[in-house]
C-alpha atoms as a PDB file:
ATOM      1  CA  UNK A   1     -12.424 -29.706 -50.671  1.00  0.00           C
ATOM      2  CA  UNK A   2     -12.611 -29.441 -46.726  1.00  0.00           C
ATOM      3  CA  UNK A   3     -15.158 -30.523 -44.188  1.00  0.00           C
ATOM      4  CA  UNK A   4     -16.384 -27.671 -41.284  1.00  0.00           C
ATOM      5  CA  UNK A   5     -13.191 -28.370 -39.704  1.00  0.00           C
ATOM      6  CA  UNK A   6     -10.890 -28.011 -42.789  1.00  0.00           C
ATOM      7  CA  UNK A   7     -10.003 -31.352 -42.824  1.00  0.00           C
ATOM      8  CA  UNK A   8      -9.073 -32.174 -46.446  1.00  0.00           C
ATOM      9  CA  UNK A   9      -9.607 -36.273 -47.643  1.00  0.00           C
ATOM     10  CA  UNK A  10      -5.885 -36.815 -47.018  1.00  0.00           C
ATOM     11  CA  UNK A  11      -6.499 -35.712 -43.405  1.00  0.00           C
ATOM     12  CA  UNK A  12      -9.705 -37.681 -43.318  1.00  0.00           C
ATOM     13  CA  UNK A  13      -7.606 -40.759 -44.421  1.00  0.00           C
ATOM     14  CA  UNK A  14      -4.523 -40.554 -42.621  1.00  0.00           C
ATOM     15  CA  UNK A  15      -7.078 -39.958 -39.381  1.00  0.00           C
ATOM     16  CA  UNK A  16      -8.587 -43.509 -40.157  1.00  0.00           C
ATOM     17  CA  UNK A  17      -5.335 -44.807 -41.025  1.00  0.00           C
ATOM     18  CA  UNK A  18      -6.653 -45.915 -44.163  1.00  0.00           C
ATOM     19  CA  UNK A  19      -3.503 -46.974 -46.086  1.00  0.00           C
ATOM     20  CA  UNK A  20      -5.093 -47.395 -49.849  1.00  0.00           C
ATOM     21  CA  UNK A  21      -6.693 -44.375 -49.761  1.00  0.00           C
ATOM     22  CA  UNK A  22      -3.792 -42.197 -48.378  1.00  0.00           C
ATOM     23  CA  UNK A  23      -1.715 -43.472 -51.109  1.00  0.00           C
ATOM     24  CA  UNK A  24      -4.048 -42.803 -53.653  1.00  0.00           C
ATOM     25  CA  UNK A  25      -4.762 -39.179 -53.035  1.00  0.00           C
ATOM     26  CA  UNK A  26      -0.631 -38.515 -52.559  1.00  0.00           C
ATOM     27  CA  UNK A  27      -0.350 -39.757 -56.030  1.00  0.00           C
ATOM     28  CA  UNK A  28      -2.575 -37.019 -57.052  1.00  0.00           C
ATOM     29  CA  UNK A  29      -0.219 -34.177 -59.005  1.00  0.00           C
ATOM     30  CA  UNK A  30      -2.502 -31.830 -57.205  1.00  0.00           C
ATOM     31  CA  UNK A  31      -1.928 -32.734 -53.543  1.00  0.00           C
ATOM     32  CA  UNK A  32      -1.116 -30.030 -51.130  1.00  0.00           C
ATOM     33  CA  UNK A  33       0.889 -31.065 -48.208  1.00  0.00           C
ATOM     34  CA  UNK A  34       1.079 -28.316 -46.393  1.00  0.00           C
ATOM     35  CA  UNK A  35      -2.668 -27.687 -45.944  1.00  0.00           C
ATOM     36  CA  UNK A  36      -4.075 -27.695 -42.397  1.00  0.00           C
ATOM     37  CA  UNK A  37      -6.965 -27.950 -40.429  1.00  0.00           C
ATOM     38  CA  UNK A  38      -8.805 -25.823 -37.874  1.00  0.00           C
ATOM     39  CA  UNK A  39      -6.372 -27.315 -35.269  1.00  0.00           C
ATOM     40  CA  UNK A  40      -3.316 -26.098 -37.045  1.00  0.00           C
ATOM     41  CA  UNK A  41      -2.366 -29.764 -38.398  1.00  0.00           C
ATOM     42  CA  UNK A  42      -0.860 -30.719 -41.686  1.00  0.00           C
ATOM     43  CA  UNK A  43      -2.208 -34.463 -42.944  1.00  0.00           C
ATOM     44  CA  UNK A  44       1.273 -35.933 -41.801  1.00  0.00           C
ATOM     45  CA  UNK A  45       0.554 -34.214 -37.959  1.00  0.00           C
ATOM     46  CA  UNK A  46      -2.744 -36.124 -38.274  1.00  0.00           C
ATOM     47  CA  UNK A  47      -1.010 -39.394 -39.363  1.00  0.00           C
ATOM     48  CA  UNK A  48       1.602 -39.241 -36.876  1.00  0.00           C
ATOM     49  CA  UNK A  49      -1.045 -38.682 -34.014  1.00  0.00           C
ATOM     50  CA  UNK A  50      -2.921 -41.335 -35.182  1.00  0.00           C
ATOM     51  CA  UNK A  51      -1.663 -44.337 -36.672  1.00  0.00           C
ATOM     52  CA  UNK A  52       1.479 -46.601 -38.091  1.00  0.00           C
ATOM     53  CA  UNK A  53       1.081 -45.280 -41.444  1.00  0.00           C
ATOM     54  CA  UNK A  54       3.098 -41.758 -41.246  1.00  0.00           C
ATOM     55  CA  UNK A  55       5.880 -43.235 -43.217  1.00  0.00           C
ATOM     56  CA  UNK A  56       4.120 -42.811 -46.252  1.00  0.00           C
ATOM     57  CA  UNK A  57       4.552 -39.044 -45.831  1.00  0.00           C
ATOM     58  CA  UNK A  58       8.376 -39.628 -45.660  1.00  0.00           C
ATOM     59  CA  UNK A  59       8.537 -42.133 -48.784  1.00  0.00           C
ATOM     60  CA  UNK A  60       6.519 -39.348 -50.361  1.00  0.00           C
ATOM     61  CA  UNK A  61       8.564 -36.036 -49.546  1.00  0.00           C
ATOM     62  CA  UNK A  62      11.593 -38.194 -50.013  1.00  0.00           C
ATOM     63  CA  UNK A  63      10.498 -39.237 -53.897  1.00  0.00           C
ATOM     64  CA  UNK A  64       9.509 -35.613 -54.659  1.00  0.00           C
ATOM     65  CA  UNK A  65      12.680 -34.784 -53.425  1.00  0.00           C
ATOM     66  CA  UNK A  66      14.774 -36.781 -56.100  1.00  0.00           C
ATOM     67  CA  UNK A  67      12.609 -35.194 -59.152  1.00  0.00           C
END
């Protein structure tokens, strides 16, 4: 799913830092990470532009890592 500017929900969220719903759609088995948007940016470029919550992307990458 992506808006006119192939921004995915994930980049949506992590654009309006919204915490609950970031977590909820990187809990999704079918999340892809490395999507991006028109301007080149993955969901975790977003979140680090925007707001405090780009350490979820870390947590998450790290537990993927240890499956």
């Amino acid at each position: 799913m992506y808006s006119l500017l192939g921004q995915t929900p994930l980049h949506i969220a992590s654009s309006q830092q919204a915490q609950q719903s970031m977590i909820i759609l990187m809990r999704s088995p079918n999340i892809n990470f490395s999507l991006k948007n028109k301007q080149d940016e993955t969901a975790e470029d977003v979140a680090r532009r925007s707001g405090r919550f780009h350490y979820l992307f870390t947590m998450c990458h790290e537990a993927i890592n240890k499956l």
